[in-house]
N, C-alpha and C. Protein backbone atom coordinates (compact mmCIF):
# COMPACT_ATOMS: atom_id res chain seq x y z
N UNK A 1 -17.88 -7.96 -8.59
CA UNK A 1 -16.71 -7.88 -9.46
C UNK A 1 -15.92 -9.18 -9.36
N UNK A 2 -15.77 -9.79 -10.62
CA UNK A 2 -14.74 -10.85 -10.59
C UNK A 2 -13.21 -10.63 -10.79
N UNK A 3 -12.85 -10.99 -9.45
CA UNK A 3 -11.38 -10.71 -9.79
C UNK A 3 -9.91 -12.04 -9.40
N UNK A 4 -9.22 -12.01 -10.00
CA UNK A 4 -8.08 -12.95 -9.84
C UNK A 4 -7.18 -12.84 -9.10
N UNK A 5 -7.01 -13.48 -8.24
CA UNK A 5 -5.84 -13.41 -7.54
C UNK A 5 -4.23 -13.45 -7.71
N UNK A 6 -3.52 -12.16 -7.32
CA UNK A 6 -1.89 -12.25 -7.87
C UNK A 6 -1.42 -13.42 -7.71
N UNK A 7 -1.16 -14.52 -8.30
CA UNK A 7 -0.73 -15.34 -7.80
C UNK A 7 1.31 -15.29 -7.09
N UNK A 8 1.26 -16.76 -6.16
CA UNK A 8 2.88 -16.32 -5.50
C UNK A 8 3.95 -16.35 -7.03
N UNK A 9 4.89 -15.80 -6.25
CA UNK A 9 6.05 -15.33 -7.14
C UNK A 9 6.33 -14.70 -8.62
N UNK A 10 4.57 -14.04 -8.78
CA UNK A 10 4.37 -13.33 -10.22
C UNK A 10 4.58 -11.34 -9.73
N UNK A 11 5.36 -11.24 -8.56
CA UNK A 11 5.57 -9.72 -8.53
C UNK A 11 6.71 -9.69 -8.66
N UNK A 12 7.64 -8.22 -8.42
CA UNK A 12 8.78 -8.31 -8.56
C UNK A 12 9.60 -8.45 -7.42
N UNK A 13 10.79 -9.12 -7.01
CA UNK A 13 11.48 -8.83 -5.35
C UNK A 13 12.24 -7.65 -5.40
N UNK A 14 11.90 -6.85 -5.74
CA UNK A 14 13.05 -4.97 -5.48
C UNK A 14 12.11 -4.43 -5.25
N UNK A 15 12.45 -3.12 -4.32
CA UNK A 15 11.59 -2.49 -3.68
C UNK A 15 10.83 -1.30 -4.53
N UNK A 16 11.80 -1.36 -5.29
CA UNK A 16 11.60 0.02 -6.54
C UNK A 16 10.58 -0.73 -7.69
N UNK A 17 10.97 -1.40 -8.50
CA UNK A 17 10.28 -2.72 -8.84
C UNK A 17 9.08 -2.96 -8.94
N UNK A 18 8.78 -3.37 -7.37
CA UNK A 18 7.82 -3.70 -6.69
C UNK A 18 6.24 -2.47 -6.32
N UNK A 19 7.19 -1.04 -6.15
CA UNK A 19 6.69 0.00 -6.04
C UNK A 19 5.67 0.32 -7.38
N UNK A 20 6.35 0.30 -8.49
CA UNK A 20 5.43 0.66 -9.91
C UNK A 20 4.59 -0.32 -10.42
N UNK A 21 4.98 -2.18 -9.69
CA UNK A 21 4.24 -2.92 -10.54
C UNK A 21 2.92 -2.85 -9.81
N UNK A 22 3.07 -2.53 -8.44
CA UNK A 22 1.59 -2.93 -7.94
C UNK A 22 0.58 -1.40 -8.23
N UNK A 23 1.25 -0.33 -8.58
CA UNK A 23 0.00 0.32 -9.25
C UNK A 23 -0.85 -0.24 -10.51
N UNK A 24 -2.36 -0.01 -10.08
CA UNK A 24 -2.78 -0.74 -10.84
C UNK A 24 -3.65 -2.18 -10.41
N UNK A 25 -2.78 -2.82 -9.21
CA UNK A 25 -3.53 -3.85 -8.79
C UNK A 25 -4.06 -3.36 -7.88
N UNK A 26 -5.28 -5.04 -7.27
CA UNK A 26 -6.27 -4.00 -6.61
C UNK A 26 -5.90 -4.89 -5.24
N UNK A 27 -6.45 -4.05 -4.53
CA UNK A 27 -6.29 -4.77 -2.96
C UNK A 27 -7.41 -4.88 -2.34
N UNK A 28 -7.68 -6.03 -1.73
CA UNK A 28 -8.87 -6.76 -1.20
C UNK A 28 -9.21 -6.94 0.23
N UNK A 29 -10.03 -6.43 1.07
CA UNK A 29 -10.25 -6.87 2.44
C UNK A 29 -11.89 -7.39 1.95
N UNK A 30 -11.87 -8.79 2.74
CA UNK A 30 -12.56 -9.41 3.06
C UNK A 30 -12.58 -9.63 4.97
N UNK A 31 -14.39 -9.74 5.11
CA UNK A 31 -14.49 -10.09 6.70
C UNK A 31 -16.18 -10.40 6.70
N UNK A 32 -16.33 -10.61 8.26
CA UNK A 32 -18.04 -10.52 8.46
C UNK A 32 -18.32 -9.17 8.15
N UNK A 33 -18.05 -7.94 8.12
CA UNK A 33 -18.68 -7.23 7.52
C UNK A 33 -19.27 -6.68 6.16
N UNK A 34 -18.51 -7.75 5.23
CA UNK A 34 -18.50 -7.52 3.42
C UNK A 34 -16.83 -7.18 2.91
N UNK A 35 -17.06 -6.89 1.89
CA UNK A 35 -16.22 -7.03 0.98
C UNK A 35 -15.84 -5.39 0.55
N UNK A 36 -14.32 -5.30 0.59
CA UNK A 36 -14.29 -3.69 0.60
C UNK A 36 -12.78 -3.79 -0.71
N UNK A 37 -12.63 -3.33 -2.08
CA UNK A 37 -11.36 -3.13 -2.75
C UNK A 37 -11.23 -2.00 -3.23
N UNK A 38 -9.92 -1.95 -3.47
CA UNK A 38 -9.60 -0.26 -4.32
C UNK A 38 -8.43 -0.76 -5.43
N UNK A 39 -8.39 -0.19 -6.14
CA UNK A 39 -7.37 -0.05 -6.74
C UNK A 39 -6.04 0.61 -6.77
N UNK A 40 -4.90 0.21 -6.55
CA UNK A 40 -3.74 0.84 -5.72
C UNK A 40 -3.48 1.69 -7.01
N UNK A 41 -3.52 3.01 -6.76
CA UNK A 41 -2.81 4.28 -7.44
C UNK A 41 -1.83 4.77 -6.89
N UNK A 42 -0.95 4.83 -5.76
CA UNK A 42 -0.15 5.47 -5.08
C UNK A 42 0.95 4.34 -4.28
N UNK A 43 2.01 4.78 -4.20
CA UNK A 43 2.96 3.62 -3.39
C UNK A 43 4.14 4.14 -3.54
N UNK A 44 5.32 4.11 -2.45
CA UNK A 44 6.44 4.80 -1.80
C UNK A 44 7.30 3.19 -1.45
N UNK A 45 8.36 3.37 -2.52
CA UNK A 45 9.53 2.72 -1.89
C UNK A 45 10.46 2.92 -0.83
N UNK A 46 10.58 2.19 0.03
CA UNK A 46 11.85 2.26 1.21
C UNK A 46 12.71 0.78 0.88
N UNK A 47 14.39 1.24 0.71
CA UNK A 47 14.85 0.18 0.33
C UNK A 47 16.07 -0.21 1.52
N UNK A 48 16.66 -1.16 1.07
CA UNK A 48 17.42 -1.81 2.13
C UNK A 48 18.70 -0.29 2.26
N UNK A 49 19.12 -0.55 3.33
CA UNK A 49 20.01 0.64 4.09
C UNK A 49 19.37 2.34 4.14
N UNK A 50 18.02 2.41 3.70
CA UNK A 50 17.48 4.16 3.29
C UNK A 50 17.31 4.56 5.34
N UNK A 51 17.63 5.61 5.14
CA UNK A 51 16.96 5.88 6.17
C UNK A 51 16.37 6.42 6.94
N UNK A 52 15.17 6.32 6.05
CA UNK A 52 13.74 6.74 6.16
C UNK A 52 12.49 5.32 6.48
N UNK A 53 13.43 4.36 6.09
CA UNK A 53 13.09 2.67 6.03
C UNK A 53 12.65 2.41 7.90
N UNK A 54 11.58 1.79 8.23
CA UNK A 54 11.72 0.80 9.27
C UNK A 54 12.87 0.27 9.71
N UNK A 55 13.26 -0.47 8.99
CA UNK A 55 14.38 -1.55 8.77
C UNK A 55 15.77 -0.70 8.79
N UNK A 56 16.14 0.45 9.06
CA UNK A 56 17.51 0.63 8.69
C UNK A 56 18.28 0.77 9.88
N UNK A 57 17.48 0.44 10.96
CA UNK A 57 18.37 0.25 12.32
C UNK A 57 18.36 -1.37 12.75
N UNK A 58 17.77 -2.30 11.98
CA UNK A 58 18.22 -3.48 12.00
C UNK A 58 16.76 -4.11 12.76
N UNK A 59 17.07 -4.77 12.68
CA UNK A 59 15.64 -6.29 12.79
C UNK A 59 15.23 -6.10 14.63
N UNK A 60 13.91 -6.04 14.77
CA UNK A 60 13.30 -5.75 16.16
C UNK A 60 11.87 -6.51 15.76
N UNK A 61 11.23 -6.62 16.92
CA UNK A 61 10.15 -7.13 17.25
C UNK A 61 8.98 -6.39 16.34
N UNK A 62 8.75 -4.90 16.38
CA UNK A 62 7.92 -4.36 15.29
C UNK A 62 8.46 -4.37 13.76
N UNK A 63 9.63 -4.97 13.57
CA UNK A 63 9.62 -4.24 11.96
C UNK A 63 10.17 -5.57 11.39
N UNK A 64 9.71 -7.44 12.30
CA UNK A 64 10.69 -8.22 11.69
C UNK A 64 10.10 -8.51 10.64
N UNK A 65 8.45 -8.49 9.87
CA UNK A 65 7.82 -8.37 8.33
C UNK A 65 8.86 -8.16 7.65
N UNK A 66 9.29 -7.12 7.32
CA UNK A 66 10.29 -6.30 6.79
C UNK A 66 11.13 -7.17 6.14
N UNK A 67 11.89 -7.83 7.56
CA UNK A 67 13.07 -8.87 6.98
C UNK A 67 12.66 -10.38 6.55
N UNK A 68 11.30 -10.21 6.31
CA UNK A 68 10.54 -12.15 6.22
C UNK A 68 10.72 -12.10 4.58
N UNK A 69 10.00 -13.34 3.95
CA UNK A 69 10.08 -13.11 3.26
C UNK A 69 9.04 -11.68 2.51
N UNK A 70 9.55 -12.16 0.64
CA UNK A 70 8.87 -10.76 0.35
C UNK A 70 7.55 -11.25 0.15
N UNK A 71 6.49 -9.99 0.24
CA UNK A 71 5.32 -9.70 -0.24
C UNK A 71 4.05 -9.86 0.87
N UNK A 72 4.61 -9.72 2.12
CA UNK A 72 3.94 -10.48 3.28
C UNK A 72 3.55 -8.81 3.67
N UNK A 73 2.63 -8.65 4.15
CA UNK A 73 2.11 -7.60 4.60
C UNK A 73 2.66 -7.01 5.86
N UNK A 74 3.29 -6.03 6.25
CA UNK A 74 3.60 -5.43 7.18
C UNK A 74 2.73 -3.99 7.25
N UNK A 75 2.47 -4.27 8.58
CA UNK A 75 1.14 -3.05 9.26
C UNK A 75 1.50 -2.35 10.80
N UNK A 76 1.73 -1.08 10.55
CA UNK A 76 2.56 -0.84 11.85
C UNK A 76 0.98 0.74 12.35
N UNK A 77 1.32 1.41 13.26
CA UNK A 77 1.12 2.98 13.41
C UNK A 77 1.52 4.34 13.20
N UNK A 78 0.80 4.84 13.30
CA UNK A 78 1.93 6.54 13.17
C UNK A 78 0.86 7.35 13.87
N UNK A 79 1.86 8.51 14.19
CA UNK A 79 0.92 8.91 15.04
C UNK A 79 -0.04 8.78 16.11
N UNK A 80 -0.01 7.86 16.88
CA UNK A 80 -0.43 7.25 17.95
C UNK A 80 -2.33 6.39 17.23
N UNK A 81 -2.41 6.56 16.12
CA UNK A 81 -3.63 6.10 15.41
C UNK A 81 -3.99 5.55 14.65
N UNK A 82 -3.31 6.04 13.60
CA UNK A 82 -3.63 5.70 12.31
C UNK A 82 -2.53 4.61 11.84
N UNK A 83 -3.05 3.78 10.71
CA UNK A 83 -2.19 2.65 10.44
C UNK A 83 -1.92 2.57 8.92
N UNK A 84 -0.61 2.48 8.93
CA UNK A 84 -0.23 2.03 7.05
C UNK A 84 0.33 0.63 6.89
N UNK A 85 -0.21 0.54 5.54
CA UNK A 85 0.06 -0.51 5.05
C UNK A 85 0.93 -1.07 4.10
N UNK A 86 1.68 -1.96 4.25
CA UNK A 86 3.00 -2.21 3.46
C UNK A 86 3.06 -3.54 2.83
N UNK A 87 4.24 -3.65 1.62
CA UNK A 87 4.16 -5.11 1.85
C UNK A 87 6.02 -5.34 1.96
N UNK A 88 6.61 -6.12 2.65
CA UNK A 88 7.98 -6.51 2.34
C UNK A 88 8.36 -6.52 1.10
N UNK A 89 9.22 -6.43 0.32
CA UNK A 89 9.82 -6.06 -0.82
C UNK A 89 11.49 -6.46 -1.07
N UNK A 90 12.19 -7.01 -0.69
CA UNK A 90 13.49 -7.94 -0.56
C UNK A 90 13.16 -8.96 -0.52
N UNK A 91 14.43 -9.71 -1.30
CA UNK A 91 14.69 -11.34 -0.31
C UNK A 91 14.55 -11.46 0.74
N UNK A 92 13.98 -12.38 1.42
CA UNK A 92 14.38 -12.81 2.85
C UNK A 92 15.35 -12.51 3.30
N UNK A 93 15.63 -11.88 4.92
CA UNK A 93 16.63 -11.02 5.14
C UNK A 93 17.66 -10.41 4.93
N UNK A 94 16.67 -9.63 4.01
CA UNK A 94 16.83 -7.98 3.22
C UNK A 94 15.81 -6.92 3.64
N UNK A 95 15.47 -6.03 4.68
CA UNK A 95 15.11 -5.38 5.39
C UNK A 95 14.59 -4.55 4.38
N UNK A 96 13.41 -4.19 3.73
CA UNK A 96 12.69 -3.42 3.07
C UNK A 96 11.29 -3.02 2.91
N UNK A 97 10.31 -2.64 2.12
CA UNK A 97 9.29 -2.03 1.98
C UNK A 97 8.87 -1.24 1.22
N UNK A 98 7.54 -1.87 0.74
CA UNK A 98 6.46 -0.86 -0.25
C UNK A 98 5.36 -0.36 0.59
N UNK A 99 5.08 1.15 0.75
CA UNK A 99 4.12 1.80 1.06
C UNK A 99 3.07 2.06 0.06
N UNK A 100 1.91 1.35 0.49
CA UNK A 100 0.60 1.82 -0.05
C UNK A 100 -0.07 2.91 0.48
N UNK A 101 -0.06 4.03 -0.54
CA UNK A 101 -0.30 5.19 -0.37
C UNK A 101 -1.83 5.68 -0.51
N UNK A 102 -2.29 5.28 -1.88
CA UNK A 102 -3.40 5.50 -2.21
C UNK A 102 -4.58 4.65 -3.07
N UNK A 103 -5.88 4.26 -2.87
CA UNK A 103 -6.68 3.64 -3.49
C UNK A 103 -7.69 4.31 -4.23
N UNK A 104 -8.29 3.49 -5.53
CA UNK A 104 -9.24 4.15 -6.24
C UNK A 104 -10.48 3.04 -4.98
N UNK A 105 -11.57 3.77 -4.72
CA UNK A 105 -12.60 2.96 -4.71
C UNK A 105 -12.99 2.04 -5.30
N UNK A 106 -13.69 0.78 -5.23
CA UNK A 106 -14.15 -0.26 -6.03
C UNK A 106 -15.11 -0.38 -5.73
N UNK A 107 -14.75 -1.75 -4.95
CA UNK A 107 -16.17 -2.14 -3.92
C UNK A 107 -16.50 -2.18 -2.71
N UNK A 108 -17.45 -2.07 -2.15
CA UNK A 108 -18.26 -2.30 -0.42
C UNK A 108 -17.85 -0.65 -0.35
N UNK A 109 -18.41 0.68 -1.54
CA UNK A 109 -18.17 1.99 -0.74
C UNK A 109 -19.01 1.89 0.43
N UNK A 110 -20.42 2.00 0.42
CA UNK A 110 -20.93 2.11 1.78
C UNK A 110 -20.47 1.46 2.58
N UNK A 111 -19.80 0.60 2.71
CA UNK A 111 -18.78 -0.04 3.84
C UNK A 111 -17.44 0.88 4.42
N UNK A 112 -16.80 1.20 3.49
CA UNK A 112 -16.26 2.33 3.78
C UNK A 112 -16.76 3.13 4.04
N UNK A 113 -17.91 3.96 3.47
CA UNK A 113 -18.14 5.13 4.13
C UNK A 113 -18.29 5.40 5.20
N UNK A 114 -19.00 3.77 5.81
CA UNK A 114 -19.13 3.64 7.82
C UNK A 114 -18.34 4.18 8.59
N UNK A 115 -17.14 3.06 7.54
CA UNK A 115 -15.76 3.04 8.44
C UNK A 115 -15.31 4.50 8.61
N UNK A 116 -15.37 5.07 7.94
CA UNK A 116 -14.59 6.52 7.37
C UNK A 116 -15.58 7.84 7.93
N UNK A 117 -16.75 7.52 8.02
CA UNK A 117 -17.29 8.73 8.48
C UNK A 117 -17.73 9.58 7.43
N UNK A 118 -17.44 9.36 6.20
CA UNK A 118 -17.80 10.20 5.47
C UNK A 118 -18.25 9.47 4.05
N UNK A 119 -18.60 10.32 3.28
CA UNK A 119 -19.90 10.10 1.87
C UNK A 119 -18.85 10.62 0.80
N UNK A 120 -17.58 11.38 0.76
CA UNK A 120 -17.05 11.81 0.07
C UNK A 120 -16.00 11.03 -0.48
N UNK A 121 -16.69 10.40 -1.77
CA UNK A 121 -15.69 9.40 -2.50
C UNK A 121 -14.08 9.50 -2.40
N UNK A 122 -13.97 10.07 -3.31
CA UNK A 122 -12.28 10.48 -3.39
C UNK A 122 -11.60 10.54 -2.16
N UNK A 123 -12.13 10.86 -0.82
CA UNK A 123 -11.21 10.75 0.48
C UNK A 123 -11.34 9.31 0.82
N UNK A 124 -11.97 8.22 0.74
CA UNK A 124 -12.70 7.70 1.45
C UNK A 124 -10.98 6.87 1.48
N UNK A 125 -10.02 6.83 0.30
CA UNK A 125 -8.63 5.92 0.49
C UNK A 125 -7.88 6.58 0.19
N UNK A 126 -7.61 7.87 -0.38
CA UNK A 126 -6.67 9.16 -0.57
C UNK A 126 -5.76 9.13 0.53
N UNK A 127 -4.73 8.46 0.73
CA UNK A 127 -4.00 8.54 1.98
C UNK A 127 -3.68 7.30 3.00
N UNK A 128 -2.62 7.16 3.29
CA UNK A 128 -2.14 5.55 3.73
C UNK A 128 -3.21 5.42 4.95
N UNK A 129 -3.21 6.31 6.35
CA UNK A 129 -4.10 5.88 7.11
C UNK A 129 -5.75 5.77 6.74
N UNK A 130 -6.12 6.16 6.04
CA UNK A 130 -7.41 6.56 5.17
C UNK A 130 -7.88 5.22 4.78
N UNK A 131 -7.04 4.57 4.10
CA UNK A 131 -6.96 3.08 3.10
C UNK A 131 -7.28 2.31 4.01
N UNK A 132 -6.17 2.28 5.27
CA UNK A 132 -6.53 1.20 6.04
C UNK A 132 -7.80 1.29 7.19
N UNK A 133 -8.18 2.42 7.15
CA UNK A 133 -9.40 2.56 7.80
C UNK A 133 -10.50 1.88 6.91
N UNK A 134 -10.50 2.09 6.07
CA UNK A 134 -11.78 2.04 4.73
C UNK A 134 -11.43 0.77 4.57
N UNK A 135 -10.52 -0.05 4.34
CA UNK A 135 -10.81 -1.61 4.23
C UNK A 135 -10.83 -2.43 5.20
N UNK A 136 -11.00 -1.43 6.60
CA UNK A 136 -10.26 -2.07 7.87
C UNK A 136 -9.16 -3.26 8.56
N UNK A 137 -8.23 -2.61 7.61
CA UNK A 137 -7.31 -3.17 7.82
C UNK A 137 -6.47 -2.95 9.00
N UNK A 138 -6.01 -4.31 9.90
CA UNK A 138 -5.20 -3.91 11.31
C UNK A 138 -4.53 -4.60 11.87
N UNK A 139 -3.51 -4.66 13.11
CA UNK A 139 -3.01 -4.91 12.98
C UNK A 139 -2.46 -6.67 13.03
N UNK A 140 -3.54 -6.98 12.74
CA UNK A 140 -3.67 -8.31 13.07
C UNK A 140 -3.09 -9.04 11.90
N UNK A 141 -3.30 -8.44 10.32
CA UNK A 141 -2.92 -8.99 10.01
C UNK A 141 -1.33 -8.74 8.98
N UNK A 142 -0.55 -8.24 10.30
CA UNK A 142 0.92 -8.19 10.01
C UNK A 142 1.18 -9.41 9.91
N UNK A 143 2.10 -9.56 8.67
CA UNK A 143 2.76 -10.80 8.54
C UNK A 143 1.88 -12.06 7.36
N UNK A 144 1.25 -11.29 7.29
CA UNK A 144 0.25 -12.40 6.17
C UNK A 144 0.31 -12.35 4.39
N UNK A 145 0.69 -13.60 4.28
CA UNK A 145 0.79 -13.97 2.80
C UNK A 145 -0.64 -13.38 2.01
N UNK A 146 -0.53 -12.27 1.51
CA UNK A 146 -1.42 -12.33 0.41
C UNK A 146 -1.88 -12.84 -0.35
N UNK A 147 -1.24 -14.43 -1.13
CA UNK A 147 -1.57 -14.52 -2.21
C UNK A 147 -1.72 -15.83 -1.41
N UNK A 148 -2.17 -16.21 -0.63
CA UNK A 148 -2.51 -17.18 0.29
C UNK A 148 -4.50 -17.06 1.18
N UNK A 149 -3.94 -15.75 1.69
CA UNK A 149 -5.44 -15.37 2.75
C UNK A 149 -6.39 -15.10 2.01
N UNK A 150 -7.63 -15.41 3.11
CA UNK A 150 -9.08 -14.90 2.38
C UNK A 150 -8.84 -14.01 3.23
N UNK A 151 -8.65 -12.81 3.83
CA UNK A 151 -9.07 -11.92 4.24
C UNK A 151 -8.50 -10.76 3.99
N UNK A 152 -7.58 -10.57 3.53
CA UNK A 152 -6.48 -9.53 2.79
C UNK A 152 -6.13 -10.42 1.78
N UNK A 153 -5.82 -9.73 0.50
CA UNK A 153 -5.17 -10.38 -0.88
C UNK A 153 -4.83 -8.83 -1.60
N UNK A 154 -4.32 -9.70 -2.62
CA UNK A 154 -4.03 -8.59 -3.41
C UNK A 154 -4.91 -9.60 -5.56
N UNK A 155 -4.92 -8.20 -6.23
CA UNK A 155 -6.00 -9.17 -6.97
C UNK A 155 -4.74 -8.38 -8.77
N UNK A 156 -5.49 -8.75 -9.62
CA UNK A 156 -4.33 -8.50 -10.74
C UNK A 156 -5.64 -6.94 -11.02
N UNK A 157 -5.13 -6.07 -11.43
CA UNK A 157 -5.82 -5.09 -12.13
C UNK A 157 -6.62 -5.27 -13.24
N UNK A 158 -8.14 -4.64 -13.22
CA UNK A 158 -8.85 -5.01 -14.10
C UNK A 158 -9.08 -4.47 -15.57
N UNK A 159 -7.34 -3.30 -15.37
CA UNK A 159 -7.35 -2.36 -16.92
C UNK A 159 -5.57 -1.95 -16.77
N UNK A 160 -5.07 -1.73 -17.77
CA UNK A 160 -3.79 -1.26 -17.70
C UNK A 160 -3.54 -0.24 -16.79
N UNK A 161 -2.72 -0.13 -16.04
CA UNK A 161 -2.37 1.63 -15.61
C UNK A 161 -2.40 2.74 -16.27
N UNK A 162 -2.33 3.49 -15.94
CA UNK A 162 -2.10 4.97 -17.14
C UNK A 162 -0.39 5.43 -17.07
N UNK A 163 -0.14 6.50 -16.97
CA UNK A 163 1.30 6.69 -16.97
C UNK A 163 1.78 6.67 -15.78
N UNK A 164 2.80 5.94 -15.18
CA UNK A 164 3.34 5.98 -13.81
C UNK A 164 4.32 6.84 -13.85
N UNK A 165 4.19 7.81 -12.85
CA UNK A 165 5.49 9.04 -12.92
C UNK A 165 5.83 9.17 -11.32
N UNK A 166 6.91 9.85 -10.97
CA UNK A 166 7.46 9.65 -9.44
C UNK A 166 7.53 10.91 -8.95
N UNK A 167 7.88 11.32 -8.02
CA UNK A 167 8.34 12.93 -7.04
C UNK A 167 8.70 12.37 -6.13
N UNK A 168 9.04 13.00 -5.07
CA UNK A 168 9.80 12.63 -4.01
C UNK A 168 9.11 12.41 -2.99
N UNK A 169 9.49 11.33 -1.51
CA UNK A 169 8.08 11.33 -0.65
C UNK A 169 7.85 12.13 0.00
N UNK A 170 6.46 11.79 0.82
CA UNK A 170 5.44 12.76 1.62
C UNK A 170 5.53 12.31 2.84
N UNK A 171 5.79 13.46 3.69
CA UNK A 171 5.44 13.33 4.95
C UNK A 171 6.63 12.77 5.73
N UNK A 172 8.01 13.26 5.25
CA UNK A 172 9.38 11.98 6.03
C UNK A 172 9.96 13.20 6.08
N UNK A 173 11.42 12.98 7.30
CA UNK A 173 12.18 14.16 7.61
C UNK A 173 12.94 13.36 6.82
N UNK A 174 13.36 12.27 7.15
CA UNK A 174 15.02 11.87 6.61
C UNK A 174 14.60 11.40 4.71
N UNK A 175 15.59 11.64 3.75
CA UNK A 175 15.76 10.85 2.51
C UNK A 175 14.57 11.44 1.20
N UNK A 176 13.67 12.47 2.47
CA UNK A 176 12.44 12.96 2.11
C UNK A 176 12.93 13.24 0.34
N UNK A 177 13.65 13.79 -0.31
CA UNK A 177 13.76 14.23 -1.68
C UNK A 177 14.16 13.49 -2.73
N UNK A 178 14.27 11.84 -2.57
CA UNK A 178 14.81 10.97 -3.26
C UNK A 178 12.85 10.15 -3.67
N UNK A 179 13.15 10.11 -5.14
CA UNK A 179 12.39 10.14 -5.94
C UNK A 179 11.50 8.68 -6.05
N UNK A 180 10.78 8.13 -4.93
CA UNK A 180 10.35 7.03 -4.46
C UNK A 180 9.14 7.24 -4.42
N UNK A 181 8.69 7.63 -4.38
CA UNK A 181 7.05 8.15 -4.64
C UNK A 181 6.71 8.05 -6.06
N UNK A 182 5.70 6.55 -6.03
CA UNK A 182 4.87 6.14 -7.77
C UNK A 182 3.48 6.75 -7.65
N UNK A 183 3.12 7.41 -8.59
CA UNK A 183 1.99 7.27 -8.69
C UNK A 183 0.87 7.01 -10.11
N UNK A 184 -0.12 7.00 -10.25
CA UNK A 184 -0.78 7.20 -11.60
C UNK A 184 -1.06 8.56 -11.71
N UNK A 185 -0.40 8.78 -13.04
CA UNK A 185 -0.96 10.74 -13.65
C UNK A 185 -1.88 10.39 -13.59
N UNK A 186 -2.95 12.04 -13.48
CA UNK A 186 -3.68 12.06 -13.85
C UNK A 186 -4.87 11.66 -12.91
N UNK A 187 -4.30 10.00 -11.75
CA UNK A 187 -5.66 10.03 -10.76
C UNK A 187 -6.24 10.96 -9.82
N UNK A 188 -7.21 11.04 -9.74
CA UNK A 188 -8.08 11.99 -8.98
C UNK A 188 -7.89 11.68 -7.26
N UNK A 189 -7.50 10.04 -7.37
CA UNK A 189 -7.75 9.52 -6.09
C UNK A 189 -6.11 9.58 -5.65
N UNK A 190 -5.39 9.89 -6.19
CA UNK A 190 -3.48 10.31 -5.78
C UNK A 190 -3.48 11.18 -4.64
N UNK A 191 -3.02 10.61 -3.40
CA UNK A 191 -2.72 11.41 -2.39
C UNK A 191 -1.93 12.77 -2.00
N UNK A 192 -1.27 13.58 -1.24
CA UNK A 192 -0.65 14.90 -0.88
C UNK A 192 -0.97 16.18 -1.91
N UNK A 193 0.10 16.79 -1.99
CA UNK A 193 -0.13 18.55 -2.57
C UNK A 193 0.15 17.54 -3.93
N UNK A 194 -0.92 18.71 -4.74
CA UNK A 194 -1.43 18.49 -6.24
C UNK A 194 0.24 19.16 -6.95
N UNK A 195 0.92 19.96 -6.25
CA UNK A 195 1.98 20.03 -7.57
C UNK A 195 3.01 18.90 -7.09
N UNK A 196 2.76 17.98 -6.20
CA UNK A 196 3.56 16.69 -6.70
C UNK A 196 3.37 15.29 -7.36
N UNK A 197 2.34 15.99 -7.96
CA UNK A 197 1.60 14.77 -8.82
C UNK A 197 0.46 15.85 -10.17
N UNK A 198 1.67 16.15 -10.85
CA UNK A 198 1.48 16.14 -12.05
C UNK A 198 0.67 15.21 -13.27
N UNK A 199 -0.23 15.85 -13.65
CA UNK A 199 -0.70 14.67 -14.85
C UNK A 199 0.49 14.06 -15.50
């Protein structure tokens, strides 16, 4: 698949913004093992002061991505395992974040499927820790310019989106009902319970 790279300063700097434009684009891990992309269908804004945000108790050693500049990848844990993937989303110290939620498959599935354990398409990126397993993404590369690296990028989408519609996020105690959660109607590959993602 030929694809183009986002180039710098063609996204948006708001976190909300930022959240709907990158459905649609695709995201790229490159390594010695091959070549693995999906297409981002799913993504959760956290904005400056929320607090549900990394960032809303102020700048530390794990969450200083956050406050760098925007569009730099921030990669943390949860759950003592699994890892999500973000990208900064503010000006330079403006403490924020886009959660990548969910991918369509593209390319290197049998690469994923290694990674993942399983043959069953639709899970193989259905889900933030899921994604970063399947493109093996870690934590190494917190802090990295996308539109710079060969080994993580982000690429322009190879077809329009379909309709982007929102619900509230998944999986948070605090801010949980405020309407930050993008996704594409209609995808198959859209993460959590099916009545929050309406065609």
């Amino acid at each position: 698949m030929n694809l183009r790279r986002i180039e710098a300063g063609s996204l948006p700097v708001e976190s909300r913004a930022l959240a709907k434009a990158l459905i649609g684009c695709i995201l790229v891990s490159e390594g010695a093992q091959g070549r693995a992309s999906g297409r981002i269908v799913e993504t959760e804004a956290y904005l400056p002061g929320d607090p549900a945000c990394h960032a809303y108790t102020g700048r530390s050693a794990r969450n200083a991505t956050l406050f760098g500049p925007p569009h730099r990848a921030y990669v943390y844990q949860i759950y003592g395992r699994s890892l999500c993937f973000n990208l900064a989303s503010e000006p330079e110290g403006t403490g924020a974040g886009v959660l990548v939620r969910a991918l369509e498959p593209l390319e290197g599935i049998a690469l994923m499927e290694t990674r993942r354990g399983t043959t069953v398409v639709r899970d193989l990126c259905r889900g933030p820790g899921r994604l970063t397993q399947a493109l093996g993404i870690d934590r190494a590369v917190d802090g990295a310019d996308l539109s710079v690296g060969d080994g993580l990028w982000l690429a322009e989408g190879v077809s329009p989106p379909g309709r982007i519609r929102s619900s509230r996020r998944i999986g948070l105690t605090r801010a949980a009902e405020r309407r930050l959660r993008y996704y594409e109607a209609g995808n198959r590959f859209v993460s959590g319970p099916r009545n929050l993602s309406p065609p």
